[in-house]
C-alpha atoms as a PDB file:
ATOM      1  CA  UNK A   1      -0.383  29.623 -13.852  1.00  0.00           C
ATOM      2  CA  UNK A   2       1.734  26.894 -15.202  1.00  0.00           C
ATOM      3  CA  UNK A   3      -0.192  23.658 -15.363  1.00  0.00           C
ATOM      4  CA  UNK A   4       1.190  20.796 -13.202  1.00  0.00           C
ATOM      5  CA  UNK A   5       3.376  17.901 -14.605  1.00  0.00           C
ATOM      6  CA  UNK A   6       1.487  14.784 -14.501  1.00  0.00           C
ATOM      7  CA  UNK A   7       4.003  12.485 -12.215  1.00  0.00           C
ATOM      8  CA  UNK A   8       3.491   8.550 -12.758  1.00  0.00           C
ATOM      9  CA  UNK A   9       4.799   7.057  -9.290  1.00  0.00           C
ATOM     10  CA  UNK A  10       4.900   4.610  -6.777  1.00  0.00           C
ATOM     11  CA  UNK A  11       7.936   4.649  -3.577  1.00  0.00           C
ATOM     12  CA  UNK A  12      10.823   2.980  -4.453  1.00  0.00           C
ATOM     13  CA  UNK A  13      13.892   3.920  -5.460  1.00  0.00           C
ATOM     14  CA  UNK A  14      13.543   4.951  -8.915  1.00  0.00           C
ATOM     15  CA  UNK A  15      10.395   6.568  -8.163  1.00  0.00           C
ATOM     16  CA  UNK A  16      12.100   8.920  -5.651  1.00  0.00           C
ATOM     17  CA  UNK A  17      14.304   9.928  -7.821  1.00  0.00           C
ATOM     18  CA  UNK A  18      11.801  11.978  -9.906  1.00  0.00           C
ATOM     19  CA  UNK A  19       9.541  13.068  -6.900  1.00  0.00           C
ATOM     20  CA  UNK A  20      13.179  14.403  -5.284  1.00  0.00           C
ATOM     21  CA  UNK A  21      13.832  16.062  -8.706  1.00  0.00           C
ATOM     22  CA  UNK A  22      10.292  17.860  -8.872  1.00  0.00           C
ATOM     23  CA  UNK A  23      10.768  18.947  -5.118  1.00  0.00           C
ATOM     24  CA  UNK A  24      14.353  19.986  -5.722  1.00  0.00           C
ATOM     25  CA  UNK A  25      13.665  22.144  -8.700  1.00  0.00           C
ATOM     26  CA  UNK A  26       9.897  23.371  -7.309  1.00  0.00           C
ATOM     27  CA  UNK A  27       7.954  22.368 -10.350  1.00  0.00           C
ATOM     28  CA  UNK A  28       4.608  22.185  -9.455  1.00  0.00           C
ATOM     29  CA  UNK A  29       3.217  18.197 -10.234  1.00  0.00           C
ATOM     30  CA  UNK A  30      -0.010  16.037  -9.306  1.00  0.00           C
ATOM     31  CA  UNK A  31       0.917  12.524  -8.655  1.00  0.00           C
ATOM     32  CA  UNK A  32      -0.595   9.587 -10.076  1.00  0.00           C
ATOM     33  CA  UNK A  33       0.169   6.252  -8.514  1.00  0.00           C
ATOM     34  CA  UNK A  34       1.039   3.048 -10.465  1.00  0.00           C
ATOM     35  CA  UNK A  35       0.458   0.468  -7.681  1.00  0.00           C
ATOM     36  CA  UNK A  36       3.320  -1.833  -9.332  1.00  0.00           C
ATOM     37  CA  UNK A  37       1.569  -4.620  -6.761  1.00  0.00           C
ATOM     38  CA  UNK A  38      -1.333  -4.530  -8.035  1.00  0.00           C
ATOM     39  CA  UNK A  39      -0.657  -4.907 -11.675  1.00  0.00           C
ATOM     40  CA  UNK A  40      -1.480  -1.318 -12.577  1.00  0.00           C
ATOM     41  CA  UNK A  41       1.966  -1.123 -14.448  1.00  0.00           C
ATOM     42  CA  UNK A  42       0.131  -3.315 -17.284  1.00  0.00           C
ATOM     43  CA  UNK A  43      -2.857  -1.388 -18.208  1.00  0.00           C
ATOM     44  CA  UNK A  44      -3.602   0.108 -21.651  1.00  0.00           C
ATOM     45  CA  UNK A  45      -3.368   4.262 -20.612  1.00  0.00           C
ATOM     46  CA  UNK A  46      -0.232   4.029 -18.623  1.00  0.00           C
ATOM     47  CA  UNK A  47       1.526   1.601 -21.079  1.00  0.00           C
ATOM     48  CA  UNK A  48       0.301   4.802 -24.203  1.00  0.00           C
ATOM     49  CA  UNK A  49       2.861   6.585 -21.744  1.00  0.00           C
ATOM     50  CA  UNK A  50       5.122   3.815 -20.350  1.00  0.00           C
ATOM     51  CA  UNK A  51       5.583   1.307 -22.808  1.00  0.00           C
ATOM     52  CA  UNK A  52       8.230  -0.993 -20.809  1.00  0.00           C
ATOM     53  CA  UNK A  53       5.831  -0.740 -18.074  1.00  0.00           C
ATOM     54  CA  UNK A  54       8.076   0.857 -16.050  1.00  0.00           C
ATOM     55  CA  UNK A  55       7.110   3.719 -13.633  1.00  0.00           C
ATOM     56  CA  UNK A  56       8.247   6.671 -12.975  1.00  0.00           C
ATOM     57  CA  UNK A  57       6.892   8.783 -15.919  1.00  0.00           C
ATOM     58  CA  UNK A  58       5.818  11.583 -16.487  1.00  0.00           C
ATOM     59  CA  UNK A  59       3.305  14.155 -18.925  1.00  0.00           C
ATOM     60  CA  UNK A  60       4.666  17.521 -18.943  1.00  0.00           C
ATOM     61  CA  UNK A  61       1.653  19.902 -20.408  1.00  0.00           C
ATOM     62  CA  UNK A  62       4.134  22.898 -20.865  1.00  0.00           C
ATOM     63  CA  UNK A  63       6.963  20.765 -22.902  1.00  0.00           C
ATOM     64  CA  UNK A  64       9.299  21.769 -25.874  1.00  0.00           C
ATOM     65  CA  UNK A  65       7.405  24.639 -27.649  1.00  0.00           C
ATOM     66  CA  UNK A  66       4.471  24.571 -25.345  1.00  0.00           C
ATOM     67  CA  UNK A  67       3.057  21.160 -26.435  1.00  0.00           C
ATOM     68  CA  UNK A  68       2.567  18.081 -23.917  1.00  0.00           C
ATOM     69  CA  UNK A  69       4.959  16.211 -23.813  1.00  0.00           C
ATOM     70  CA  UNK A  70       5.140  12.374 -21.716  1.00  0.00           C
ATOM     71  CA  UNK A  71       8.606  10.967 -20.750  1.00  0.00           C
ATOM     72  CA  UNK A  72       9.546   7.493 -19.139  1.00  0.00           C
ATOM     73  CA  UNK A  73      13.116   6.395 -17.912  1.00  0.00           C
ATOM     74  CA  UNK A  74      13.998   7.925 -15.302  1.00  0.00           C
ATOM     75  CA  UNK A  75      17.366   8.974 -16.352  1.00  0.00           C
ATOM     76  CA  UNK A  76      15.937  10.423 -19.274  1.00  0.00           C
ATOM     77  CA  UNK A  77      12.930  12.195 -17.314  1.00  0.00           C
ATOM     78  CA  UNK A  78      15.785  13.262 -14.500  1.00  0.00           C
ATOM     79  CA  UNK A  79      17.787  15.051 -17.777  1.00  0.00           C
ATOM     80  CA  UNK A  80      14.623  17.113 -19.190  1.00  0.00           C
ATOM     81  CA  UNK A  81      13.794  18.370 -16.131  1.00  0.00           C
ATOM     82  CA  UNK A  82      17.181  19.577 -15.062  1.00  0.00           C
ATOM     83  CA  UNK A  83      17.526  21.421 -19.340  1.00  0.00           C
ATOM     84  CA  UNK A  84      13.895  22.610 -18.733  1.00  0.00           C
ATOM     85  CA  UNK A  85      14.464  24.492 -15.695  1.00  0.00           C
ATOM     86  CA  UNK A  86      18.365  25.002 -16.189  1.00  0.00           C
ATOM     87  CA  UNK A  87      18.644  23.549 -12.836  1.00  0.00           C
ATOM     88  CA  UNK A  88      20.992  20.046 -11.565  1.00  0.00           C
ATOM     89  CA  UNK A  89      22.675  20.035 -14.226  1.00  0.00           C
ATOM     90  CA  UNK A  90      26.343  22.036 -13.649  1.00  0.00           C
ATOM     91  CA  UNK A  91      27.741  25.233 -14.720  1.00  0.00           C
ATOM     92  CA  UNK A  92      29.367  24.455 -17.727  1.00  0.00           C
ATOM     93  CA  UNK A  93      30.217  21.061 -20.239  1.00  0.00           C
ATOM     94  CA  UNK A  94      32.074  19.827 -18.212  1.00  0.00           C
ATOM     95  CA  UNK A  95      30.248  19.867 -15.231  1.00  0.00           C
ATOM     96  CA  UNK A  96      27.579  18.403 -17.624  1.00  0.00           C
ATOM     97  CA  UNK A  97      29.714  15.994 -18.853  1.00  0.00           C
ATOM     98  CA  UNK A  98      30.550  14.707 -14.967  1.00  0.00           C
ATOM     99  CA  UNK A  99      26.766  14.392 -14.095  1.00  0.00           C
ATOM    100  CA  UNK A 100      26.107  12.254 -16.964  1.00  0.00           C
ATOM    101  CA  UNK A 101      28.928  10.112 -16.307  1.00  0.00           C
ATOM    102  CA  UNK A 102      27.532   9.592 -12.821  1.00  0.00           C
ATOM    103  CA  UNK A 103      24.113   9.423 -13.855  1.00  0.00           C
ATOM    104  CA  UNK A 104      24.708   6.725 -16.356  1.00  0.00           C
ATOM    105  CA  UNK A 105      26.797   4.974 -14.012  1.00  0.00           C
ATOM    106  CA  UNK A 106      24.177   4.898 -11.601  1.00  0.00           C
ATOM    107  CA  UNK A 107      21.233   3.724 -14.151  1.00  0.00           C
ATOM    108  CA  UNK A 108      23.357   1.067 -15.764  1.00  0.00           C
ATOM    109  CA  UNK A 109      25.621   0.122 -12.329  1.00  0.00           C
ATOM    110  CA  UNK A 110      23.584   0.852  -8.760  1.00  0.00           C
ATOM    111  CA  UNK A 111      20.289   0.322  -9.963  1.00  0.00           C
ATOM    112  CA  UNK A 112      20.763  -2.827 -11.479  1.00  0.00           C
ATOM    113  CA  UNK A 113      22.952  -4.510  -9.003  1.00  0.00           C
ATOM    114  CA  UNK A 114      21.328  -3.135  -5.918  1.00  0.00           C
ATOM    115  CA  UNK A 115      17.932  -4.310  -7.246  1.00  0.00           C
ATOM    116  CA  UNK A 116      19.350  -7.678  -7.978  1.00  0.00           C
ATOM    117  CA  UNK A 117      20.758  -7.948  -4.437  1.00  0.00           C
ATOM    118  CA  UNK A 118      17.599  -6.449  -2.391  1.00  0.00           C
ATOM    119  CA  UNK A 119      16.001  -9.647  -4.461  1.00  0.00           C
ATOM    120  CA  UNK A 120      17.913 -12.545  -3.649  1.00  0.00           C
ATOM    121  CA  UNK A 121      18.662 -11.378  -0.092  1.00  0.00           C
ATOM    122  CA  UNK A 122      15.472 -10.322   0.630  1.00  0.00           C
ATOM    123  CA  UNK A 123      12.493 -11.291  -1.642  1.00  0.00           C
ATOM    124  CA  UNK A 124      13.382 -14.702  -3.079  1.00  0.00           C
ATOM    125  CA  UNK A 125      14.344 -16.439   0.349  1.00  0.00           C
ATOM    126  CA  UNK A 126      10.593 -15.217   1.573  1.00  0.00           C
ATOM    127  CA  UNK A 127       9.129 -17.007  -1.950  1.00  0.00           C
ATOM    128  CA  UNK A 128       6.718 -20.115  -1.928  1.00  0.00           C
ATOM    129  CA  UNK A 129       8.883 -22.270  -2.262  1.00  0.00           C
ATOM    130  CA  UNK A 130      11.912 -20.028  -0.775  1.00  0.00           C
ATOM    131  CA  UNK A 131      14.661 -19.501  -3.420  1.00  0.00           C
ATOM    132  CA  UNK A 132      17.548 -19.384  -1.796  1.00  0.00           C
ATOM    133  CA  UNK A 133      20.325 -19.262  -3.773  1.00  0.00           C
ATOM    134  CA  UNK A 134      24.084 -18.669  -1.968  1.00  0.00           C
ATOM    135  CA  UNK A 135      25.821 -17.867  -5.816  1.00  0.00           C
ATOM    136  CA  UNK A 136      23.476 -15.262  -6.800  1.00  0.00           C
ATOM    137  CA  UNK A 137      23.198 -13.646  -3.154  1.00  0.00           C
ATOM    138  CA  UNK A 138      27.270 -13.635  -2.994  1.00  0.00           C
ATOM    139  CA  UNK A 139      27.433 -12.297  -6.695  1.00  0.00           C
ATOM    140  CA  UNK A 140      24.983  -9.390  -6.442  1.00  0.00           C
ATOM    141  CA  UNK A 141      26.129  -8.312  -2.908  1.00  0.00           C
ATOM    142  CA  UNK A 142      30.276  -8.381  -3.827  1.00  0.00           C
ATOM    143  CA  UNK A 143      29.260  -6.262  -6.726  1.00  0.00           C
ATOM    144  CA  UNK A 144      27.099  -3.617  -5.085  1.00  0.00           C
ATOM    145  CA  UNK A 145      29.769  -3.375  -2.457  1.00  0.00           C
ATOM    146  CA  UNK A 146      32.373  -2.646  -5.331  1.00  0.00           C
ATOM    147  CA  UNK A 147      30.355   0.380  -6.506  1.00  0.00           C
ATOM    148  CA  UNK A 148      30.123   1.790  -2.823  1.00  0.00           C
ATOM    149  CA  UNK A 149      33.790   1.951  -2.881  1.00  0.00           C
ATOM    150  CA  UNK A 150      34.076   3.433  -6.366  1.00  0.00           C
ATOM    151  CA  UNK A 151      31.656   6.176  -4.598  1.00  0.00           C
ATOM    152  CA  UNK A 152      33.544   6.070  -1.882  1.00  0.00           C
ATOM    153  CA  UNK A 153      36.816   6.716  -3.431  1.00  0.00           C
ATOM    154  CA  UNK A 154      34.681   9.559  -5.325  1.00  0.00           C
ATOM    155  CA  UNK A 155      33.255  11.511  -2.400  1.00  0.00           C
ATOM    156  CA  UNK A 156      36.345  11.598  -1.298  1.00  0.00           C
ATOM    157  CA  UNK A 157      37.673  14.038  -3.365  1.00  0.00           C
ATOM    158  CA  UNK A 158      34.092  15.346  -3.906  1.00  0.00           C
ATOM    159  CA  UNK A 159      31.416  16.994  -1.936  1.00  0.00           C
ATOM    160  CA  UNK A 160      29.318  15.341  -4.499  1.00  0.00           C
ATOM    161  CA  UNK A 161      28.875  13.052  -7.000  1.00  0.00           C
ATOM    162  CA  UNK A 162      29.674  15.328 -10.057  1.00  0.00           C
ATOM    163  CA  UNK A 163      31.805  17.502  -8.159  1.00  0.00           C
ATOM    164  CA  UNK A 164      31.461  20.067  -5.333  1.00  0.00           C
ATOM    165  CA  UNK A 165      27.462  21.275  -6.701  1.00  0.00           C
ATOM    166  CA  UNK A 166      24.447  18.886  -6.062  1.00  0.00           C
ATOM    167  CA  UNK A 167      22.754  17.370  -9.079  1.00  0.00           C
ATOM    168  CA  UNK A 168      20.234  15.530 -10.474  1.00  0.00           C
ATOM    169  CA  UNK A 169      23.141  12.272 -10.511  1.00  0.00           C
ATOM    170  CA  UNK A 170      22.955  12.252  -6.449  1.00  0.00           C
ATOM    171  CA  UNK A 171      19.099  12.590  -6.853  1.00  0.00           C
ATOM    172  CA  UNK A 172      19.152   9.088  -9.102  1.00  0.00           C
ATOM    173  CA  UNK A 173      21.553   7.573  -6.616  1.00  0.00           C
ATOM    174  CA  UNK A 174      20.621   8.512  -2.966  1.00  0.00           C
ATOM    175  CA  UNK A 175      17.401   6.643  -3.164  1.00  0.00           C
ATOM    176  CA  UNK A 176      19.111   3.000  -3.887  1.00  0.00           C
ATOM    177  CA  UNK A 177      22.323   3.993  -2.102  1.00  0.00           C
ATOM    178  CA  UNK A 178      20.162   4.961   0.984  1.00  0.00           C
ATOM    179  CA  UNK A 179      18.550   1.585   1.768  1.00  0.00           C
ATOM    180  CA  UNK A 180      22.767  -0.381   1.887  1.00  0.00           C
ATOM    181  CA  UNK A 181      21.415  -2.287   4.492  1.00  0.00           C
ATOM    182  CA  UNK A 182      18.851  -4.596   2.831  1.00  0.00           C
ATOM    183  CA  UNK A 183      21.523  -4.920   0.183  1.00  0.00           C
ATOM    184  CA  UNK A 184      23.956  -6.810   2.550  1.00  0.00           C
ATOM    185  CA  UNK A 185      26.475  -3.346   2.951  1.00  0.00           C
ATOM    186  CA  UNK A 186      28.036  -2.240   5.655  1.00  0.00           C
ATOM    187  CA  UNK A 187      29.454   1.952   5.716  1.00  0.00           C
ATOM    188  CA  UNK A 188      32.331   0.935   8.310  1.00  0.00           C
ATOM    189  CA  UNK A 189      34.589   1.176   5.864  1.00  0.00           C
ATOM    190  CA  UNK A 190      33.299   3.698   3.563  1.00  0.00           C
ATOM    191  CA  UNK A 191      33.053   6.670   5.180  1.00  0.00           C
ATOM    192  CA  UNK A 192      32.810   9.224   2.491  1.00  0.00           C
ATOM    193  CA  UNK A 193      29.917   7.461   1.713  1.00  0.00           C
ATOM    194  CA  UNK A 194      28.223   7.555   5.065  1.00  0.00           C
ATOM    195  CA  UNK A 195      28.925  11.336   5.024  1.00  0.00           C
ATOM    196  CA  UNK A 196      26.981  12.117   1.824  1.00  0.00           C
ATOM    197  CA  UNK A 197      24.337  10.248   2.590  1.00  0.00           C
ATOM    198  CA  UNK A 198      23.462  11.695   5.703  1.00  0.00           C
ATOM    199  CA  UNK A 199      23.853  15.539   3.857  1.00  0.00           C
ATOM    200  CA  UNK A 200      21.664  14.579   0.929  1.00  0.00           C
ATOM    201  CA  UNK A 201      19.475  13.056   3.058  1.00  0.00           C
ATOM    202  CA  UNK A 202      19.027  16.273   5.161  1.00  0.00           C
ATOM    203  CA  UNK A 203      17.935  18.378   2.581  1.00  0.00           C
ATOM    204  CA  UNK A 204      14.060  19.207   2.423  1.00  0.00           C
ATOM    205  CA  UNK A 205      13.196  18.729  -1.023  1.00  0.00           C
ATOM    206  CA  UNK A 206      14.992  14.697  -0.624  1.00  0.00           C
ATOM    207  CA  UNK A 207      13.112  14.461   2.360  1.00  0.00           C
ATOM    208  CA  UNK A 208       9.634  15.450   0.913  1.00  0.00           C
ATOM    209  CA  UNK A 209      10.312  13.612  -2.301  1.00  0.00           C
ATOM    210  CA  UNK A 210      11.153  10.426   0.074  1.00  0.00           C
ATOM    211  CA  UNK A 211       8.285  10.914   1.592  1.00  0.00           C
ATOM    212  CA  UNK A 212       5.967  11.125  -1.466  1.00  0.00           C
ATOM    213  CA  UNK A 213       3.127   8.087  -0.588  1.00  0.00           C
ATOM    214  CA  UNK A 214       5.410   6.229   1.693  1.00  0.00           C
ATOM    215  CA  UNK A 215       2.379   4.985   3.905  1.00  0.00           C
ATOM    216  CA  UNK A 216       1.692   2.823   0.107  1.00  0.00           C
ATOM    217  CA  UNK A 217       4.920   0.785   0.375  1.00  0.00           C
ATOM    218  CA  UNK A 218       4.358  -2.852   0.823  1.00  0.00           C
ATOM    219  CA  UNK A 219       5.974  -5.898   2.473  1.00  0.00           C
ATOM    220  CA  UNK A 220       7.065  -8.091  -0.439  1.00  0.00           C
ATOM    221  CA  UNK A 221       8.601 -10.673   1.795  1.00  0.00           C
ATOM    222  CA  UNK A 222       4.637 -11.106   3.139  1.00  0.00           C
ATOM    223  CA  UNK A 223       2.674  -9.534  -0.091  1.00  0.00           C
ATOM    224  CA  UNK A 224       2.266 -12.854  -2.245  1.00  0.00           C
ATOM    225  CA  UNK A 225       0.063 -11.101  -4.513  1.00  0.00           C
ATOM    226  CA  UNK A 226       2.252  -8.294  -5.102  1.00  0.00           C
ATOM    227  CA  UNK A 227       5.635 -11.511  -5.504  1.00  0.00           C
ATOM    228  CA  UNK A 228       3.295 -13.382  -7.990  1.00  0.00           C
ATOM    229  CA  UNK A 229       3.082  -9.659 -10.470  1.00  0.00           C
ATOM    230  CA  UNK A 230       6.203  -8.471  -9.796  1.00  0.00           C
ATOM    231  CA  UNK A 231       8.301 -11.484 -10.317  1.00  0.00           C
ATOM    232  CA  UNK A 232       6.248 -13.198 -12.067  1.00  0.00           C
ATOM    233  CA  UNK A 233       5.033 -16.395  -9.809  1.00  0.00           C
END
């Protein structure tokens, strides 16, 4: 029996994206979780793994010629798995080529911005004192609304995001696309969106991968421990 990949977690966005790959592709895994809140993103034997201090990772004990192997970034972890088990990844180079357009587009694009805007909207305004700060809140949400309607315009010609087959690009971008709301979006006028969304998020393996420790997720806009390590207060 294949041993299980070591997965490095906690539930948010970017974590999902790897427990939705590992349900999605049926790779048996044993999770481990980094309580970001708590700090446990700093110590010594998850840095050896993780050294931006970033979760998700992951240890793979059955990696390229049979020899562990440990992966962080979750763009890069999202790419092994799908050329380990031949799975997510398209039919042919160009399909390959379309994922990792998307994929990148979403690490460098989505991520980014909608993290920035969840922050000032959300989290800073709740800080001791509250940071609230109109120019940062208008910049972040105007440009997260732009890349909903470059996904928009995408899905429309597009059951998905690299073309009519699921892949591991919606996997990295259903997690942040999912929670709009906190980012200041509204789907009235992106319905192509809206409609991808709601089929992604009907599949079982997103929906157990979503699930993955859920009960663990914390209010930051009460959790002034968890505001004082994660942004540094």
């Amino acid at each position: 029996m294949t041993a299980p990949i070591a997965l490095y977690y906690w539930p948010t966005p970017n974590g999902w994206k790897i427990s939705i790959a590992l349900e999605e592709m049926g790779l048996p895994y044993e999770t481990h979780l980094v309580n970001i809140g708590a700090g446990d993103q700093y110590k010594p034997e998850f840095l050896k793994i993780s050294p931006n201090n970033r979760m998700p990772a992951i240890v793979d004990p059955d990696g390229p010629d049979g020899k562990p192997v440990s992966v962080f970034e979750s763009g890069a972890i999202l790419m092994y798995l799908a050329r380990k088990t031949g799975k997510f990844y398209g039919a042919s180079e160009r399909d390959r080529i379309a994922v990792e357009e998307w994929l990148t587009w979403q690490i460098g694009g989505v991520g980014p911005m909608a993290g920035q805007a969840h922050h000032f909207l959300k989290y800073a305004p709740s800080l001791e004192p509250a940071q609230v700060l109109p120019y940062a809140q208008s910049r972040y949400k105007r440009e997260v609304a732009r890349l909903y309607e470059v996904l928009d315009r995408r899905l429309a010609d597009n059951r998905y995001a690299a073309g009519d087959f699921f892949s591991i690009a919606d996997m990295a971008l259903w997690g942040w696309c999912s929670l709009w709301e906190g980012q200041g979006q509204t789907l009235d006028d992106k319905p192509h969106l809206a409609r991808w969304l709601d089929e992604v998020g009907a599949r079982p393996g997103v929906q157990r991968g979503r699930a993955l420790a859920s009960d663990r997720r914390s209010d930051l806009q009460a959790d002034r421990k968890a505001q004082k390590i994660l942004f540094q207060r």
